[in-house]
N, C-alpha and C. Protein backbone atom coordinates (compact mmCIF):
# COMPACT_ATOMS: atom_id res chain seq x y z
N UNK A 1 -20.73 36.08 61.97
CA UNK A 1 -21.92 35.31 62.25
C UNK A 1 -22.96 36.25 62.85
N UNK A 2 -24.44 36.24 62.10
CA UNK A 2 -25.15 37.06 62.82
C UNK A 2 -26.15 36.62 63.92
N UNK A 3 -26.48 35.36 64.22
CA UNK A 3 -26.80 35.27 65.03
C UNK A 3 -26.82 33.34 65.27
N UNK A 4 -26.90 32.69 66.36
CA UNK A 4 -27.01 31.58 66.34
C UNK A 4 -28.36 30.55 65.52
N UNK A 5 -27.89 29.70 65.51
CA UNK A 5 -28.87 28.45 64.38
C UNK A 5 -29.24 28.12 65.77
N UNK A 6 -31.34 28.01 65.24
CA UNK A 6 -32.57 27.41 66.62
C UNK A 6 -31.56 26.32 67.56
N UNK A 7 -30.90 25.13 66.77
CA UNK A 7 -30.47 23.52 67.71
C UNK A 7 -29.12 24.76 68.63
N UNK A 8 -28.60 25.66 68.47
CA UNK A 8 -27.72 26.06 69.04
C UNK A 8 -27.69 27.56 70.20
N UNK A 9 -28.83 27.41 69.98
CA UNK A 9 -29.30 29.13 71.14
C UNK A 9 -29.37 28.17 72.50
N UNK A 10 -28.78 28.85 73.52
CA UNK A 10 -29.00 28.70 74.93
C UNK A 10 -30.19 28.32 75.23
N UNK A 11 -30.35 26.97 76.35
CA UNK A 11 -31.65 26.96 76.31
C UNK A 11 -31.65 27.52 78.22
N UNK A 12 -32.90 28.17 78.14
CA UNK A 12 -33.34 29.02 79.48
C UNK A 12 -34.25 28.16 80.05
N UNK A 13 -34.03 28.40 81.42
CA UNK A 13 -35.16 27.90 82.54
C UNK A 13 -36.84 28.35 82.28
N UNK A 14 -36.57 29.59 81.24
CA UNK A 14 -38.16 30.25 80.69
C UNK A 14 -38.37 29.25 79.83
N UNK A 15 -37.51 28.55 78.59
CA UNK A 15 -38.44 27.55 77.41
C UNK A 15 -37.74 26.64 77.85
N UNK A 16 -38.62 25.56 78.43
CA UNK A 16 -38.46 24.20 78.77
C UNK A 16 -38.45 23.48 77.45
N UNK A 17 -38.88 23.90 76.41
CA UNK A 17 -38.97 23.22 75.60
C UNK A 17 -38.14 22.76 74.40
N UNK A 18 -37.14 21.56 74.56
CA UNK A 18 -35.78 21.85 73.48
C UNK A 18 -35.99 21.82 72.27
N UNK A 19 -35.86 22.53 71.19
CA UNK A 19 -35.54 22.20 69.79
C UNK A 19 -34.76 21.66 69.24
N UNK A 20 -34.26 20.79 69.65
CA UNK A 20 -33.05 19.64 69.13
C UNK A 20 -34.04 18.36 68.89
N UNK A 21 -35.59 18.48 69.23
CA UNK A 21 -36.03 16.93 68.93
C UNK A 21 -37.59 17.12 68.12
N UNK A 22 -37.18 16.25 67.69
CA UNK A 22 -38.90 16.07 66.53
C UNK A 22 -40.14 16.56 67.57
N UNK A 23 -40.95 16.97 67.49
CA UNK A 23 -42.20 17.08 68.68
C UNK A 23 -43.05 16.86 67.40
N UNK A 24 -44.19 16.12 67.78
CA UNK A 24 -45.05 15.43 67.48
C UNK A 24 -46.25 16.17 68.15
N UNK A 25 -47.52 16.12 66.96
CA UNK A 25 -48.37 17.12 67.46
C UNK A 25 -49.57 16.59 68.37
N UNK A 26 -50.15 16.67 68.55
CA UNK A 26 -51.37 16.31 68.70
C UNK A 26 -52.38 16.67 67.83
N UNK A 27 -53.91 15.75 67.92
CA UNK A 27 -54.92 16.01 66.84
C UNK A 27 -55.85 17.37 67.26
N UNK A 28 -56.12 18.25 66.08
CA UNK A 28 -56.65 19.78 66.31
C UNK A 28 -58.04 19.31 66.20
N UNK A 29 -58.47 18.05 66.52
CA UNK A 29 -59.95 18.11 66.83
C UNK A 29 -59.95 17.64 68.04
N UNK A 30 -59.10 17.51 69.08
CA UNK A 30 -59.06 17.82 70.52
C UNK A 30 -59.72 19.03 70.57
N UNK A 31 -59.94 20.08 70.53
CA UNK A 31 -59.73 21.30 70.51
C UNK A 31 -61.86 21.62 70.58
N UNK A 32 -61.73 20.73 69.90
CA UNK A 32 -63.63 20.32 69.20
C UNK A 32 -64.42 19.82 70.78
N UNK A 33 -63.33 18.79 70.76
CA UNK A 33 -63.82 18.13 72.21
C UNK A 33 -63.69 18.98 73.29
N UNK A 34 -63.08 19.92 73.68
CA UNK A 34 -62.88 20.46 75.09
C UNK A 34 -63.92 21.56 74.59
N UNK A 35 -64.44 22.07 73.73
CA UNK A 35 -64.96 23.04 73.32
C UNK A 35 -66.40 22.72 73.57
N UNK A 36 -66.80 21.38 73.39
CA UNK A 36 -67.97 20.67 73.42
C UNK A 36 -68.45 20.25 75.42
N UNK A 37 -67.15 20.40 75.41
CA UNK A 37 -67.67 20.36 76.84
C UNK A 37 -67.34 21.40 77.75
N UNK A 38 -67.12 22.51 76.96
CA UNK A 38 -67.26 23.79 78.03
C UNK A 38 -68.57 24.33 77.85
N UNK A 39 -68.92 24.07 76.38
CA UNK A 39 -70.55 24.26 75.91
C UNK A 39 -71.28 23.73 77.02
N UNK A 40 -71.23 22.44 77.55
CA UNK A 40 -72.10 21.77 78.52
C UNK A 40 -72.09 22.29 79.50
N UNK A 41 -70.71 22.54 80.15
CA UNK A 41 -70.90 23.27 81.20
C UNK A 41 -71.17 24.58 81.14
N UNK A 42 -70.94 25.67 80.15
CA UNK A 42 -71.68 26.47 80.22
C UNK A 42 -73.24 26.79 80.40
N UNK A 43 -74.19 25.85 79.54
CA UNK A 43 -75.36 25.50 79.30
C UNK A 43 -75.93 24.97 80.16
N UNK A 44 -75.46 24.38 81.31
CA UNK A 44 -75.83 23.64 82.80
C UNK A 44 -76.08 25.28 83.48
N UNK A 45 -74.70 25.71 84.08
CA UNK A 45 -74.56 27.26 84.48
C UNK A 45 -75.67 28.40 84.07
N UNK A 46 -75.72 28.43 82.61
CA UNK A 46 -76.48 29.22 82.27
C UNK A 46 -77.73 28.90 82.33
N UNK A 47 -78.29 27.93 82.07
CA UNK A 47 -79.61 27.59 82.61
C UNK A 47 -80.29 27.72 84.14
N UNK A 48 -79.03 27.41 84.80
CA UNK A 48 -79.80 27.62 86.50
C UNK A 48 -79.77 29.44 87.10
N UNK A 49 -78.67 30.01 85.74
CA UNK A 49 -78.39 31.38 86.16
C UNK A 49 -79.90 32.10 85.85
N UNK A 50 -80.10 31.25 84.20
CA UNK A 50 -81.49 32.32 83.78
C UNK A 50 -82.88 31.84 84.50
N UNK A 51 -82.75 30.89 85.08
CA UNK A 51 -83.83 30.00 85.62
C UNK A 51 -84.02 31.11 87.15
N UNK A 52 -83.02 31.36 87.71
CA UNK A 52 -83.00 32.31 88.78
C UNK A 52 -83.20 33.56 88.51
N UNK A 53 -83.24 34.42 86.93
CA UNK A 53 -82.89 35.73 86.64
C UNK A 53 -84.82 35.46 86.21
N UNK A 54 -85.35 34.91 86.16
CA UNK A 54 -86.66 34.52 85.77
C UNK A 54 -87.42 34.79 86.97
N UNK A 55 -87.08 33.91 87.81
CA UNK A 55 -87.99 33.80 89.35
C UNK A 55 -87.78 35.04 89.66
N UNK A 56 -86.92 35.43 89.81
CA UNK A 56 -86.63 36.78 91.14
C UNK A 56 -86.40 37.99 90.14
N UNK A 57 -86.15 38.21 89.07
CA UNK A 57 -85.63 39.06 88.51
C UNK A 57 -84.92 40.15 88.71
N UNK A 58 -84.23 39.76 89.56
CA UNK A 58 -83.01 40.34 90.08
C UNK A 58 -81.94 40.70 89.33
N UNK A 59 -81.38 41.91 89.56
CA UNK A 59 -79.81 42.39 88.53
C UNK A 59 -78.81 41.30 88.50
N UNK A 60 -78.42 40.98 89.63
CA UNK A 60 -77.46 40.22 89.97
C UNK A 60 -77.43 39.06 89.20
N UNK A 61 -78.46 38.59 88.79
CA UNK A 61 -78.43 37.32 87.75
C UNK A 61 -77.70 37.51 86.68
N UNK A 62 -78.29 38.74 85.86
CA UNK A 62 -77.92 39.61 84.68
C UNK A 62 -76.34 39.76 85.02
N UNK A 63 -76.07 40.16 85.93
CA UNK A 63 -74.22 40.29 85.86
C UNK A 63 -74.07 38.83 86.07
N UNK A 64 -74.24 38.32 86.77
CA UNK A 64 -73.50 36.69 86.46
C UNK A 64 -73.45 36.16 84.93
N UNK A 65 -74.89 36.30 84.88
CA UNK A 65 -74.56 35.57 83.36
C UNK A 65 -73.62 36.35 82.54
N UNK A 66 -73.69 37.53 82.22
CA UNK A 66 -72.90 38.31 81.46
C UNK A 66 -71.25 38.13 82.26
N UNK A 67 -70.52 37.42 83.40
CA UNK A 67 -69.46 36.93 83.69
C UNK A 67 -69.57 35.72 83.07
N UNK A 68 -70.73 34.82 83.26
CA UNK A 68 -70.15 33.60 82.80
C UNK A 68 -70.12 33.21 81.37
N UNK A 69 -70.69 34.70 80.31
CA UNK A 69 -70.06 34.62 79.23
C UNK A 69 -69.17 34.99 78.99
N UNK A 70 -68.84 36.12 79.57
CA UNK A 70 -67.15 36.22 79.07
C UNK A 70 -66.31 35.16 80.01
N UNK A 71 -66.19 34.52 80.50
CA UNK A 71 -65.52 33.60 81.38
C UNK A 71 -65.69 32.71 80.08
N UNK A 72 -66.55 32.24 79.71
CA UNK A 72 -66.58 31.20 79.24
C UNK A 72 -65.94 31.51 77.69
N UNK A 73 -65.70 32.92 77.11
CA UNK A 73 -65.35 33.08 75.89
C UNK A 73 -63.61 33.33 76.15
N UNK A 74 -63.43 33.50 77.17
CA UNK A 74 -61.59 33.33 77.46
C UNK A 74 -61.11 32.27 77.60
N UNK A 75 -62.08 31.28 78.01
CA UNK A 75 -62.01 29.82 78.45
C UNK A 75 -61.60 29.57 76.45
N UNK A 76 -62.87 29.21 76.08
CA UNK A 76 -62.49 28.98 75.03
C UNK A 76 -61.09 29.76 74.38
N UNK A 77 -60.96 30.78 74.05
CA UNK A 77 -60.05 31.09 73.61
C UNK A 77 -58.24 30.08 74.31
N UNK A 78 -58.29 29.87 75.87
CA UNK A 78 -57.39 29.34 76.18
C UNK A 78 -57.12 28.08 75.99
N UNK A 79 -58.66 27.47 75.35
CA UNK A 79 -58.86 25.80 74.90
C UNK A 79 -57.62 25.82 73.73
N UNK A 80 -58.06 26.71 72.55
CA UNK A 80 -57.46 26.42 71.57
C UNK A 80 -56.24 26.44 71.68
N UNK A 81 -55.38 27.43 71.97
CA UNK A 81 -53.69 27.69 72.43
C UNK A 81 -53.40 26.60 73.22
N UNK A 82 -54.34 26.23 74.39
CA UNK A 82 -53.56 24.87 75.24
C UNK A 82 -53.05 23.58 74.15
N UNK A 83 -54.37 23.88 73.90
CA UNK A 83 -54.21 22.14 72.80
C UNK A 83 -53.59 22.02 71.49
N UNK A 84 -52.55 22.94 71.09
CA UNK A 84 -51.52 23.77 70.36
C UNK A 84 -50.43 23.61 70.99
N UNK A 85 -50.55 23.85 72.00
CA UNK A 85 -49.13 23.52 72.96
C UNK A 85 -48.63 21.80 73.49
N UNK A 86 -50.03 20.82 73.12
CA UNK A 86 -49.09 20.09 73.76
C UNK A 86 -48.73 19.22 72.45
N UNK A 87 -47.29 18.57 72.86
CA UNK A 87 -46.67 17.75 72.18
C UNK A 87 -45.64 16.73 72.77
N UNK A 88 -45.44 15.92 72.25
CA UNK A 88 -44.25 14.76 72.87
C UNK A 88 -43.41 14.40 71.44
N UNK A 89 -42.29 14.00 71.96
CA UNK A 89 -41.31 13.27 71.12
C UNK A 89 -40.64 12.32 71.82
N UNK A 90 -39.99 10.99 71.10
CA UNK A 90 -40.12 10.10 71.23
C UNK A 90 -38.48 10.14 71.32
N UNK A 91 -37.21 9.83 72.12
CA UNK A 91 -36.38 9.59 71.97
C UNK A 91 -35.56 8.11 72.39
N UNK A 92 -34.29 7.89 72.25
CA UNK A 92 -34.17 6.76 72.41
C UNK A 92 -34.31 6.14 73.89
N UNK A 93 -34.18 7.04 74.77
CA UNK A 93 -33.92 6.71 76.31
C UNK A 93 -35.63 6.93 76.93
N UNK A 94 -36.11 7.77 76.87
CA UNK A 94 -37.29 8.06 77.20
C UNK A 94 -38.09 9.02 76.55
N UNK A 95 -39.29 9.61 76.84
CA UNK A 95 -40.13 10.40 76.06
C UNK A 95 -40.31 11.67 76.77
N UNK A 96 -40.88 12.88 76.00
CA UNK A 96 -40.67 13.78 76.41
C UNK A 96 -42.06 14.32 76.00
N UNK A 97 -42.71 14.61 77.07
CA UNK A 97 -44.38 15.22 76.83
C UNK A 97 -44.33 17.00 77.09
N UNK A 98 -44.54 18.08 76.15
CA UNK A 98 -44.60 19.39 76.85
C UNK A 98 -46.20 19.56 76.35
N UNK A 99 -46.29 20.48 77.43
CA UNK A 99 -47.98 21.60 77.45
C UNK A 99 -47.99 22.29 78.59
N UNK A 100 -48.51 23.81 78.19
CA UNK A 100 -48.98 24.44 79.37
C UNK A 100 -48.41 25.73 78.33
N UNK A 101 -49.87 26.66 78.82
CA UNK A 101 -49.45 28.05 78.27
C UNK A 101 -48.51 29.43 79.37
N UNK A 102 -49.26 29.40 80.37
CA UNK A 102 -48.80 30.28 81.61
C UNK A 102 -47.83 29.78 82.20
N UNK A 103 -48.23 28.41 82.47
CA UNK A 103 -47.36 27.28 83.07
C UNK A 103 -46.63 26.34 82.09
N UNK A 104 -45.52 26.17 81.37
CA UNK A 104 -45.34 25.61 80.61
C UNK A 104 -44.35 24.05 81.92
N UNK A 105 -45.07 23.14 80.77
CA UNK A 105 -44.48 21.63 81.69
C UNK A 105 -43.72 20.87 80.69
N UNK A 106 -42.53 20.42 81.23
CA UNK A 106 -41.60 19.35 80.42
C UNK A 106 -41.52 18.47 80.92
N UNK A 107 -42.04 17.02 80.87
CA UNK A 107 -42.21 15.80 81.14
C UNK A 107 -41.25 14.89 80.68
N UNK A 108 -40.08 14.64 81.29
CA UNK A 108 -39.11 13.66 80.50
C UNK A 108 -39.87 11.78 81.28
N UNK A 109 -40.33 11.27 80.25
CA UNK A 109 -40.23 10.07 81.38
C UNK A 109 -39.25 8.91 81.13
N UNK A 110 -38.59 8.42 81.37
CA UNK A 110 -37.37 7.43 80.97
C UNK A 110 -38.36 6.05 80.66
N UNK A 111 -37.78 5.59 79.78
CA UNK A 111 -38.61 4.11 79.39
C UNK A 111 -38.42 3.43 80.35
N UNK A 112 -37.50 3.30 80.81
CA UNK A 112 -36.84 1.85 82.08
C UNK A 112 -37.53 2.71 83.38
N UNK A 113 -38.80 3.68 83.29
CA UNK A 113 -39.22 3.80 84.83
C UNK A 113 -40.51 3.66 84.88
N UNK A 114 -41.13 3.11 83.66
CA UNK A 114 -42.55 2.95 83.07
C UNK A 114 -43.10 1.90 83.98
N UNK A 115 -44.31 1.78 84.28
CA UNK A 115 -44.59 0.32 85.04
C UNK A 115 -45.65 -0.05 84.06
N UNK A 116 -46.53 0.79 83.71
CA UNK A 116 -47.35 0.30 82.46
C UNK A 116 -48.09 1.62 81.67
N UNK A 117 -48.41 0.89 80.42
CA UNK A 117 -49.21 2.58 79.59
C UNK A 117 -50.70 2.12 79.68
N UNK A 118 -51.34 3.31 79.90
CA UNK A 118 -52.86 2.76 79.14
C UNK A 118 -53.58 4.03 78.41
N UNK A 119 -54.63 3.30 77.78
CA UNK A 119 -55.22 3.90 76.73
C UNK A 119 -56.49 4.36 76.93
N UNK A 120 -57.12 5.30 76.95
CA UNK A 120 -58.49 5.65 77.06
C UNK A 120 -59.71 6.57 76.30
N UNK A 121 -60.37 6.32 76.03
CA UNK A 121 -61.14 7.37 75.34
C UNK A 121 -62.21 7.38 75.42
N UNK A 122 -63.37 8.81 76.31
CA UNK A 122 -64.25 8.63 76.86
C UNK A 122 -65.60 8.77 75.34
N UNK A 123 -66.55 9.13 75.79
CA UNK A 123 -67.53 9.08 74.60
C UNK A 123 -67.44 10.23 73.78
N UNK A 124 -66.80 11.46 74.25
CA UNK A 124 -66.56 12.53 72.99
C UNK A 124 -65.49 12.17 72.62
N UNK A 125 -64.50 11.76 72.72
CA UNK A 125 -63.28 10.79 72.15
C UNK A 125 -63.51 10.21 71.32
N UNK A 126 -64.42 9.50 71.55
CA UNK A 126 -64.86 7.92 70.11
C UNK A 126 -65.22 9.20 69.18
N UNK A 127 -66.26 9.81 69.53
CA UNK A 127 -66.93 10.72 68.62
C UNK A 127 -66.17 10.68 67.74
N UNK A 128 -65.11 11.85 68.34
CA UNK A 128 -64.16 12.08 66.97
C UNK A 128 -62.92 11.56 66.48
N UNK A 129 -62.82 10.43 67.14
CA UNK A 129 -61.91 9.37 66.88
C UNK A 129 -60.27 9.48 67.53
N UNK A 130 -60.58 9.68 69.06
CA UNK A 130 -59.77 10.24 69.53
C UNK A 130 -59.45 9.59 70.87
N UNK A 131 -58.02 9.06 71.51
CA UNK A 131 -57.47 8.67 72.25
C UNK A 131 -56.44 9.02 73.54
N UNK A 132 -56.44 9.02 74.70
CA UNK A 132 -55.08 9.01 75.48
C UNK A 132 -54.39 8.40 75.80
N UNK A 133 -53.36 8.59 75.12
CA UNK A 133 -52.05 7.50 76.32
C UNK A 133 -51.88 8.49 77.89
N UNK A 134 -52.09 7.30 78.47
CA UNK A 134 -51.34 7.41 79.92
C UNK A 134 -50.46 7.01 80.62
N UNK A 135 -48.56 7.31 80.49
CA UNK A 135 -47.98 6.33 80.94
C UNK A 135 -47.66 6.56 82.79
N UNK A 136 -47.77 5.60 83.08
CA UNK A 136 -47.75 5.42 84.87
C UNK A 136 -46.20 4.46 85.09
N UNK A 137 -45.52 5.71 85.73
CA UNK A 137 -44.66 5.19 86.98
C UNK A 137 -44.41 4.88 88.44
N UNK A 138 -43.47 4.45 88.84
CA UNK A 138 -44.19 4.37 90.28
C UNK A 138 -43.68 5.43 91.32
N UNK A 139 -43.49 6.59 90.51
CA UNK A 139 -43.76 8.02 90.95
C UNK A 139 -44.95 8.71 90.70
N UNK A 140 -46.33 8.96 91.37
CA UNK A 140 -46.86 9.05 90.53
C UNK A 140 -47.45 10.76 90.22
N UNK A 141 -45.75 11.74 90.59
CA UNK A 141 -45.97 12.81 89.63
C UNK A 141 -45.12 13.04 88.71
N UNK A 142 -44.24 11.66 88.36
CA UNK A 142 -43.79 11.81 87.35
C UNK A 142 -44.87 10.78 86.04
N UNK A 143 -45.77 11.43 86.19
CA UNK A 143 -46.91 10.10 85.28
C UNK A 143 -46.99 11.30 84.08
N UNK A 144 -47.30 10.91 83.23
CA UNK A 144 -47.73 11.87 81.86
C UNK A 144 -48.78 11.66 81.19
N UNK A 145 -49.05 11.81 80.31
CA UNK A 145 -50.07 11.66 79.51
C UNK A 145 -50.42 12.77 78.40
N UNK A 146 -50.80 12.05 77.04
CA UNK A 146 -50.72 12.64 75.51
C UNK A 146 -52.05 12.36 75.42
N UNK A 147 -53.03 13.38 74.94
CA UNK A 147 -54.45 13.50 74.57
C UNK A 147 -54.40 13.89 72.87
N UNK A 148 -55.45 13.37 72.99
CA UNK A 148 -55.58 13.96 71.57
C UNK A 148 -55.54 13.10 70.38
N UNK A 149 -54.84 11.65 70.04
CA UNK A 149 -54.03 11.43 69.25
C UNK A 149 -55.13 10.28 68.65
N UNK A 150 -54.74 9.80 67.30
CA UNK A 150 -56.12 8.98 66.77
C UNK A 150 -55.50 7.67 67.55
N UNK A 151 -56.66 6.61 67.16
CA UNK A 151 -56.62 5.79 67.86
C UNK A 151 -55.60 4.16 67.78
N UNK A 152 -54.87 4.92 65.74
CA UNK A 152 -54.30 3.93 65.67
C UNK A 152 -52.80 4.62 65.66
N UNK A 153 -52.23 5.44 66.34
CA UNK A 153 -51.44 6.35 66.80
C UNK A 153 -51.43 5.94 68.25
N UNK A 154 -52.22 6.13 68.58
CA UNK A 154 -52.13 5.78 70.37
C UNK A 154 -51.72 4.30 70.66
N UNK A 155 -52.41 3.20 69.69
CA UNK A 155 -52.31 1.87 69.92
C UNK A 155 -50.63 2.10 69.13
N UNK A 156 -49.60 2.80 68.48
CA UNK A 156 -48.41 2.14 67.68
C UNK A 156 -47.53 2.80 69.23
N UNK A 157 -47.63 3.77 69.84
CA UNK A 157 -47.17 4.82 70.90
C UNK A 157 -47.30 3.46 72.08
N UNK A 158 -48.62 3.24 72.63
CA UNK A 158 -48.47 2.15 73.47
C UNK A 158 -47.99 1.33 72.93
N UNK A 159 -47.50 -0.03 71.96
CA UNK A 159 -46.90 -0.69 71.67
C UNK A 159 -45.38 -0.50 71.74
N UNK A 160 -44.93 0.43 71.42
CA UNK A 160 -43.77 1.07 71.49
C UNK A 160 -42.77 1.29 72.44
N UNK A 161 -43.84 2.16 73.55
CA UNK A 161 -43.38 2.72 74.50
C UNK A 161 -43.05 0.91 75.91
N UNK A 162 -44.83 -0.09 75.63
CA UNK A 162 -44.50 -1.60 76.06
C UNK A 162 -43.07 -1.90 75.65
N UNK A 163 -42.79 -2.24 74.62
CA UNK A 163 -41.91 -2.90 73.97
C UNK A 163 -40.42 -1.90 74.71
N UNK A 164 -40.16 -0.82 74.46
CA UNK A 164 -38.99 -0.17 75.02
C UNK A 164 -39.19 -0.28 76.86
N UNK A 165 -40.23 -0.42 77.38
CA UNK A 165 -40.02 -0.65 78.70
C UNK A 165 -39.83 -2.20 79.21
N UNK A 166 -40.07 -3.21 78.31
CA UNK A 166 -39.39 -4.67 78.26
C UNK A 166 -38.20 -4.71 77.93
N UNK A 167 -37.93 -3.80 77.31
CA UNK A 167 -36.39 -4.07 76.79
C UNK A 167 -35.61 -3.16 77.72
N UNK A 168 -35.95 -2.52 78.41
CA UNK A 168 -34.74 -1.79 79.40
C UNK A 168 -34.49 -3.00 80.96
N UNK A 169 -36.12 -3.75 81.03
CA UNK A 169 -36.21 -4.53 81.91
C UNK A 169 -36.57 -4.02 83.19
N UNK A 170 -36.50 -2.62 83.23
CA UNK A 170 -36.75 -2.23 84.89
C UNK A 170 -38.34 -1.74 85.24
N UNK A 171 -38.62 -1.48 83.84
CA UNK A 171 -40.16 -1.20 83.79
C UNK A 171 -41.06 -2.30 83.31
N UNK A 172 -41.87 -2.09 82.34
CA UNK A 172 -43.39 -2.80 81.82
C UNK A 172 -42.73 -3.82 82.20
């Protein structure tokens, strides 16, 4: 045998993340949205930076801004990989949410500890047709939450996840 099959390699305290279960992606026009609003905040920043590099014409402006473009071009770059990383899968006992690049996070939440899910999606959300589940326990750092996902995905996930926390009885 030359080496072990992925469901059968040791799993390490380094990859939280098991390969024994379906992971489910999230939508890659998340990716649009966080991008759209680092633009804003860049464009807020950069405006009061050049608005000051104007009045006073001072160096120091000139190096800020030239930080808060490259700040802002690593930013982006870490948008895309984050929102690549996260995923959940759905198993019979509870769900399992991972994301995080530096920090990688494994979110098991048990259905029977759910108290309720909700759904949200702010105005760059609608934009691009895009939703969060949020499920809340009454721990509340064991709470999770899946971004990204369309909206009739999020509504079958909350239905789902309701329905399995009625049926364990200790949750929804």
């Amino acid at each position: 045998m030359t080496g072990a099959e992925p469901s059968q390699r040791p799993v390490s305290a380094l990859e939280p993340w098991p390969d024994t279960v379906r992971w489910q992606r999230i939508s890659g026009d998340l990716i649009w949205v966080e991008l759209l609003r680092l633009a804003m905040l860049l464009a807020v920043v950069l405006a009061g930076l050049g608005l000051g590099w104007a009045l006073s014409g001072h160096w120091a402006f000139g190096v800020a801004v030239g930080l808060v473009l490259l700040l802002g071009a690593w930013r982006a770059v870490a948008i895309v990989r984050a929102v690549r990383a996260w995923g959940y899968a759905e198993r019979e006992n509870d769900l399992l949410v991972r994301h995080g690049l530096l920090v990688r996070r494994l979110s098991i939440v048990p259905y029977s500890r759910m108290q309720f899910v909700d759904v949200s999606a702010g105005p760059l959300e609608r934009a691009f047709r895009l939703a969060t589940v949020q499920l809340h326990t009454a721990a509340a750092a064991s709470d999770a939450r899946v971004p990204g996902l369309r909206p009739e995905e999020a509504a079958r996930l909350r239905d789902r996840l309701t329905a399995l926390g009625e049926d364990r009885a200790e949750g929804l």
